[in-house]
N, C-alpha and C. Protein backbone atom coordinates (compact mmCIF):
# COMPACT_ATOMS: atom_id res chain seq x y z
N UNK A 1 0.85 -1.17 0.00
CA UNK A 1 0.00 0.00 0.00
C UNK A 1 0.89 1.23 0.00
N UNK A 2 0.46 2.34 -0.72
CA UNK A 2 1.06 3.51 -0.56
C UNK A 2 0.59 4.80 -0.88
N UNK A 3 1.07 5.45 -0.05
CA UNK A 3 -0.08 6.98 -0.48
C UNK A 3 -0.30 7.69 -1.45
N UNK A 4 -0.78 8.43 -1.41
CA UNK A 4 -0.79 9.65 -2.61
C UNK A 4 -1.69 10.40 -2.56
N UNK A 5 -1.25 12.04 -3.08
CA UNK A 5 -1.99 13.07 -3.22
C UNK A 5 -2.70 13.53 -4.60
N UNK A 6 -4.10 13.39 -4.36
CA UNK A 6 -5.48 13.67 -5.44
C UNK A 6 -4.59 14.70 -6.30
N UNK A 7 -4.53 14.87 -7.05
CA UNK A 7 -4.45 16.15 -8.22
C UNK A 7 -5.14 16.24 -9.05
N UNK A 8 -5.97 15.59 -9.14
CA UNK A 8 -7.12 15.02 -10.30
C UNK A 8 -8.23 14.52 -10.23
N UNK A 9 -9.32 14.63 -11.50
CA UNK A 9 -9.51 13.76 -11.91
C UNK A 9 -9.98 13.15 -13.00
N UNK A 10 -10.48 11.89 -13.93
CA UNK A 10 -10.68 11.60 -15.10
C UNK A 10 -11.96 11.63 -15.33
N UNK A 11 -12.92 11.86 -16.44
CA UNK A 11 -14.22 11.88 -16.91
C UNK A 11 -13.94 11.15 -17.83
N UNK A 12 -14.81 9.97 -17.76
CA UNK A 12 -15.14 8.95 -18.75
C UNK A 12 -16.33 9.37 -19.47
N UNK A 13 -16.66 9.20 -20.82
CA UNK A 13 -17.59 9.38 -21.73
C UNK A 13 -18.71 7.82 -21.29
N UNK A 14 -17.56 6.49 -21.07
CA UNK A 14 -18.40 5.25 -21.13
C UNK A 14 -17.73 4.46 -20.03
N UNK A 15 -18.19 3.69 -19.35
CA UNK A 15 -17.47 2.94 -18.35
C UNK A 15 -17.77 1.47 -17.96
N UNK A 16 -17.62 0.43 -17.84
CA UNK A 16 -17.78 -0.58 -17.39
C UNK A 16 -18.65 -0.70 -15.99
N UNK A 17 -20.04 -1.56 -16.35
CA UNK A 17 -20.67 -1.36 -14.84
C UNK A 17 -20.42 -1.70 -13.19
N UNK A 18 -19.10 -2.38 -13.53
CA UNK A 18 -18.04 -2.85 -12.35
C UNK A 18 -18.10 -1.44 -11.49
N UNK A 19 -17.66 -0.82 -12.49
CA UNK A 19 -17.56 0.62 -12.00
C UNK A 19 -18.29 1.61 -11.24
N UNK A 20 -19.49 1.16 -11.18
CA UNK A 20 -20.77 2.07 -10.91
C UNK A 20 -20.50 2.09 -8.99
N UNK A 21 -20.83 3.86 -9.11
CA UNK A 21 -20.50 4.08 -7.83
C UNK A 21 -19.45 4.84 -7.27
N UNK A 22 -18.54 4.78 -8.59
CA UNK A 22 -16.95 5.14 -8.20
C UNK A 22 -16.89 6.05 -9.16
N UNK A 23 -15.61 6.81 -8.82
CA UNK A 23 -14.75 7.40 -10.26
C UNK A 23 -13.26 7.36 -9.68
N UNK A 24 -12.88 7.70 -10.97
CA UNK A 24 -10.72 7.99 -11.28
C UNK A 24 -10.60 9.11 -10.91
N UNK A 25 -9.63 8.73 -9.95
CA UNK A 25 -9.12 10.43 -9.55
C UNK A 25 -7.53 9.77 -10.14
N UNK A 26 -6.99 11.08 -10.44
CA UNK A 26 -5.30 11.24 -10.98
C UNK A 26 -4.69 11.61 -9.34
N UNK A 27 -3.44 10.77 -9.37
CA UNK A 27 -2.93 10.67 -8.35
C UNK A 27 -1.32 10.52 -8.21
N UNK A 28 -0.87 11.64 -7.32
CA UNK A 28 0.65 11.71 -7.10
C UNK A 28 1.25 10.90 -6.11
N UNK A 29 1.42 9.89 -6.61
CA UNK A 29 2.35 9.11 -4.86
C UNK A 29 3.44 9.94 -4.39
N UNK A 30 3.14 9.76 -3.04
CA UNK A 30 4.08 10.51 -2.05
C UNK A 30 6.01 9.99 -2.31
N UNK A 31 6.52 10.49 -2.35
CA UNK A 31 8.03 10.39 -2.48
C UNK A 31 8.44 10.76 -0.92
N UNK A 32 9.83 10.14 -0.87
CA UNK A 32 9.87 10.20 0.72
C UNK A 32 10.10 11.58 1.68
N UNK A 33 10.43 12.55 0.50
CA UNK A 33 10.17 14.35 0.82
C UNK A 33 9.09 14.96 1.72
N UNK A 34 7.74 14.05 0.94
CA UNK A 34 6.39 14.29 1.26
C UNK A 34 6.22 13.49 2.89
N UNK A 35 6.98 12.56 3.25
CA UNK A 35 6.79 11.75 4.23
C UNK A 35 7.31 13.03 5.72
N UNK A 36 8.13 13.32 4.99
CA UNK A 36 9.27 14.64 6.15
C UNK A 36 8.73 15.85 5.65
N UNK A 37 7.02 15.93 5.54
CA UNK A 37 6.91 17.01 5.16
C UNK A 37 6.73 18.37 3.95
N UNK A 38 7.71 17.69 3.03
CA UNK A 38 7.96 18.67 2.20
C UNK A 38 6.77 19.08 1.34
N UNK A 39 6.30 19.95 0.06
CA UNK A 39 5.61 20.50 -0.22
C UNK A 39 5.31 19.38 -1.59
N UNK A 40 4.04 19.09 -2.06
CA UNK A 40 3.46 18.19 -3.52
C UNK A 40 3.85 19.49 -3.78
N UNK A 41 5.07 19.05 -4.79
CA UNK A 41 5.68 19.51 -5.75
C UNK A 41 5.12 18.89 -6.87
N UNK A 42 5.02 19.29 -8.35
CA UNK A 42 4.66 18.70 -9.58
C UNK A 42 5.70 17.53 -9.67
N UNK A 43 5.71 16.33 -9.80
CA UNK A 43 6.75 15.01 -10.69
C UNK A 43 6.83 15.16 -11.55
N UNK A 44 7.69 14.66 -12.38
CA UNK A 44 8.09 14.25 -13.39
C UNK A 44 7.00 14.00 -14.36
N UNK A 45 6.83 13.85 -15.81
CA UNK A 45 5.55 13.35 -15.97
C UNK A 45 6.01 12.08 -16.24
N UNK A 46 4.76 11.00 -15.88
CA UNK A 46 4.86 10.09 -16.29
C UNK A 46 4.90 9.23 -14.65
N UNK A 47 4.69 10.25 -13.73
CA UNK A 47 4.81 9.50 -12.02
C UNK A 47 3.96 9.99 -11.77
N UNK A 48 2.37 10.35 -12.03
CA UNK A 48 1.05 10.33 -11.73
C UNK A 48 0.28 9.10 -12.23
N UNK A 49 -0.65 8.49 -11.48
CA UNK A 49 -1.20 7.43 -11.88
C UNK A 49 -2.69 7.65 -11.54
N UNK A 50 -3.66 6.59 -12.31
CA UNK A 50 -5.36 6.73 -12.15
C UNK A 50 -5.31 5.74 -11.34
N UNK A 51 -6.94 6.47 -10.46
CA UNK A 51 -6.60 5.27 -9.06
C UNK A 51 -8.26 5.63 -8.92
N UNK A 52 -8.77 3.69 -9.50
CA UNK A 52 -10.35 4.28 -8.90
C UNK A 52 -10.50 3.92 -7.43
N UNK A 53 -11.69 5.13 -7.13
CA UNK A 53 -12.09 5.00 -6.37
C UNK A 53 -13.79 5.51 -5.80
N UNK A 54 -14.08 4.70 -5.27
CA UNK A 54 -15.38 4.69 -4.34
C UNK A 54 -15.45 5.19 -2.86
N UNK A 55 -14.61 5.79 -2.49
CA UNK A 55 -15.43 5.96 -0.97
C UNK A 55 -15.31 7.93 -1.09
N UNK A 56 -15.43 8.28 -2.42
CA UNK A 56 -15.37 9.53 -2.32
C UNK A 56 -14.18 10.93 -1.76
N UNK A 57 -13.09 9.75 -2.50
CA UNK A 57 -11.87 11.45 -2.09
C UNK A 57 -12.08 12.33 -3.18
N UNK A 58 -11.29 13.46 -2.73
CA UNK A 58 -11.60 14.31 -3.76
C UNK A 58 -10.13 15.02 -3.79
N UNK A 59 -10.23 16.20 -4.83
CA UNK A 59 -8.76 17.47 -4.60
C UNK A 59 -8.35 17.93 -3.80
N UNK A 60 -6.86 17.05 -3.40
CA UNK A 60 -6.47 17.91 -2.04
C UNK A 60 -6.27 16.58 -1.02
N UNK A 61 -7.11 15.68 -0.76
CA UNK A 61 -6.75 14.61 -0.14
C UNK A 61 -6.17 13.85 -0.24
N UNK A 62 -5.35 13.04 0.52
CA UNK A 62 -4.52 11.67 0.62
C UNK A 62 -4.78 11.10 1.02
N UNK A 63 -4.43 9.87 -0.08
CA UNK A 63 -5.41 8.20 -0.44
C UNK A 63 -4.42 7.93 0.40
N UNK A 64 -4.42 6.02 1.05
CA UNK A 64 -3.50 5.01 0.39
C UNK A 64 -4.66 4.18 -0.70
N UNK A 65 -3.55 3.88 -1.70
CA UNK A 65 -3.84 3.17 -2.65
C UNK A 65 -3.29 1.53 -2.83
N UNK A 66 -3.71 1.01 -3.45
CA UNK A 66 -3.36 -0.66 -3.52
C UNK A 66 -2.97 -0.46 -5.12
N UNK A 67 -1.88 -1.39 -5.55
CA UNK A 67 -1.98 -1.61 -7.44
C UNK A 67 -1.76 -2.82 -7.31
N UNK A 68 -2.01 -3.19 -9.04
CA UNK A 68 -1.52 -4.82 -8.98
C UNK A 68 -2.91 -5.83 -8.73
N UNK A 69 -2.41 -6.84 -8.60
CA UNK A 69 -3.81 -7.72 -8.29
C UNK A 69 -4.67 -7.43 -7.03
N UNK A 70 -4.06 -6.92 -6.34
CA UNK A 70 -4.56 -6.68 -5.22
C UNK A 70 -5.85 -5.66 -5.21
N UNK A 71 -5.57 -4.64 -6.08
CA UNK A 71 -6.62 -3.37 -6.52
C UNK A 71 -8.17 -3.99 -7.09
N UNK A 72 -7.67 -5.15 -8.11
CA UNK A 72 -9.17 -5.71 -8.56
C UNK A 72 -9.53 -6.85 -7.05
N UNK A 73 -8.94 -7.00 -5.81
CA UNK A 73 -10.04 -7.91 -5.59
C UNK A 73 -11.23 -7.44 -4.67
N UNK A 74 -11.18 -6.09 -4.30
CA UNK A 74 -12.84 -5.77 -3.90
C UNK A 74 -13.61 -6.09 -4.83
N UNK A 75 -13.47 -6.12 -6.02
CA UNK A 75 -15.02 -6.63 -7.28
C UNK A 75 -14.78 -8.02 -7.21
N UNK A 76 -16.26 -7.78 -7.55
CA UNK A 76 -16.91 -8.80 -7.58
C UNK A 76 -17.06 -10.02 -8.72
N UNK A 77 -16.32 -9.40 -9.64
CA UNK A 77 -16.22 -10.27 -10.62
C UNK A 77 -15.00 -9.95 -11.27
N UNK A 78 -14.04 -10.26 -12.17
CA UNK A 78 -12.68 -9.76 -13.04
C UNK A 78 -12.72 -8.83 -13.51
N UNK A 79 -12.09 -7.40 -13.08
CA UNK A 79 -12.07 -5.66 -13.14
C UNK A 79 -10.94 -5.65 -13.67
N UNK A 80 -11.38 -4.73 -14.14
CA UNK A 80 -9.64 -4.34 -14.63
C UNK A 80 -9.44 -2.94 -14.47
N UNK A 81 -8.47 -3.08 -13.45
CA UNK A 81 -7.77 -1.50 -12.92
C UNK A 81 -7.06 -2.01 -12.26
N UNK A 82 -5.80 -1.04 -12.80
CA UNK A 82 -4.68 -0.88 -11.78
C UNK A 82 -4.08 -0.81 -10.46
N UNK A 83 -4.84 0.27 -10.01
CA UNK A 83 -4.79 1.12 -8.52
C UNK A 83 -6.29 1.15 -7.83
N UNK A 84 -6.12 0.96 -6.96
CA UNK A 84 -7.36 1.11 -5.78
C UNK A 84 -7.82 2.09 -4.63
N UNK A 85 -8.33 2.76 -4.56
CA UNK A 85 -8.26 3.56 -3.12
C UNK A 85 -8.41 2.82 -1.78
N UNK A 86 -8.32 2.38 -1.39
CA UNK A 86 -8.18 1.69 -0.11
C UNK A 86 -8.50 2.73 1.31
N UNK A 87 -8.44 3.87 1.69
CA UNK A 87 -8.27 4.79 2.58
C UNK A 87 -8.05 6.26 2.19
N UNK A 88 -8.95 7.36 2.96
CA UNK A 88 -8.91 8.54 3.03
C UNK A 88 -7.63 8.45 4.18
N UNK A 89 -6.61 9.17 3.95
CA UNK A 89 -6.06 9.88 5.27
C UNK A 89 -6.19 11.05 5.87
N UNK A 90 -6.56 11.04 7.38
CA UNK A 90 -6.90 12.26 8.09
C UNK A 90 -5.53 12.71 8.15
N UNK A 91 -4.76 11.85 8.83
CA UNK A 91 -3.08 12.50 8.90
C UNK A 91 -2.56 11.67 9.46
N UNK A 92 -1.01 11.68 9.31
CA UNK A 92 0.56 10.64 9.89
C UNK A 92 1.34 11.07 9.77
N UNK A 93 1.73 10.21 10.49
CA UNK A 93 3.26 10.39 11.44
C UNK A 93 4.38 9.25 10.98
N UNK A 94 5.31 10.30 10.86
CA UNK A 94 6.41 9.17 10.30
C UNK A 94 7.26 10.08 10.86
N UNK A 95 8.34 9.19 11.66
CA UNK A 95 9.83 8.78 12.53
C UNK A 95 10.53 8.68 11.62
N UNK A 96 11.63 9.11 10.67
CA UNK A 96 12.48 8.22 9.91
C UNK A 96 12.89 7.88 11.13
N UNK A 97 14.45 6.63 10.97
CA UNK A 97 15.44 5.81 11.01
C UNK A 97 16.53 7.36 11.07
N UNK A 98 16.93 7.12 12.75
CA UNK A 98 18.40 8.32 12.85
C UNK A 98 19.46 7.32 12.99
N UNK A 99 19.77 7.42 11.46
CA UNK A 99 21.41 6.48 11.50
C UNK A 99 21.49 5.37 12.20
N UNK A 100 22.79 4.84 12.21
CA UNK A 100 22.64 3.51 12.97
C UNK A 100 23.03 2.18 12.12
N UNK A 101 22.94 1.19 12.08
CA UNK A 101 22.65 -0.24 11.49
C UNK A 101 21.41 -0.62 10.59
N UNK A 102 21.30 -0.55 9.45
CA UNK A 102 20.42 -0.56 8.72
C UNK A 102 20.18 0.71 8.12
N UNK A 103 20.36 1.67 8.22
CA UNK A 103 19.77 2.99 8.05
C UNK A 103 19.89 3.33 6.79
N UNK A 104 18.99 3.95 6.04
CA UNK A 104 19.58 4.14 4.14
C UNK A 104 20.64 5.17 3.68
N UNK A 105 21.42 5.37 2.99
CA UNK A 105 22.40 5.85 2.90
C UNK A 105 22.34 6.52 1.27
N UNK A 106 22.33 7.58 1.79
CA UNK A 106 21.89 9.01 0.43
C UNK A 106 23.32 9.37 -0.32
């Protein structure tokens, strides 16, 4: 699972009835900047992804999201999408790792 901030979202003309209920929001996963804080800066293009979802986020909020097989198994039958919303976040807390044994090295 991993987060990301709404910047978007997609309007379909036609959609699959799997779908009904939900929509695609465009979505920036958090980089580890965003974890310590730092400001959703624009990415790169090509590091925004569509991420449906149903429980109603919108612009401005942070998902976690699921991809992979894992995203189609809330349906109910074989979906096809990528990314999942899984969770609104109210807010978190993240500790990095101060040095030490294991610690990542920049």
């Amino acid at each position: 699972m991993r987060l990301g901030h709404v910047i978007g979202r997609v309007t379909l003309a036609q959609q699959d009835p799997a779908y009904k209920g939900g929509r695609f929001l465009l979505v920036q996963p958090f980089a580890r900047e965003q974890f310590q804080g730092a400001p959703m800066t624009p990415l790169a293009k090509g590091n925004s992804l569509v991420v449906y979802d149903n429980l109603g986020a919108d612009l401005g909020h942070v998902i976690a999201f699921t991809e992979g097989a894992e995203a189609a198994a809330p349906f109910e039958r074989p979906t096809p999408v990528d990314a999942y919303s899984a969770a609104i976040v109210d807010e978190f807390f993240y500790n990095p790792p101060q040095g030490g044994a294991g610690a990542e090295r920049e």
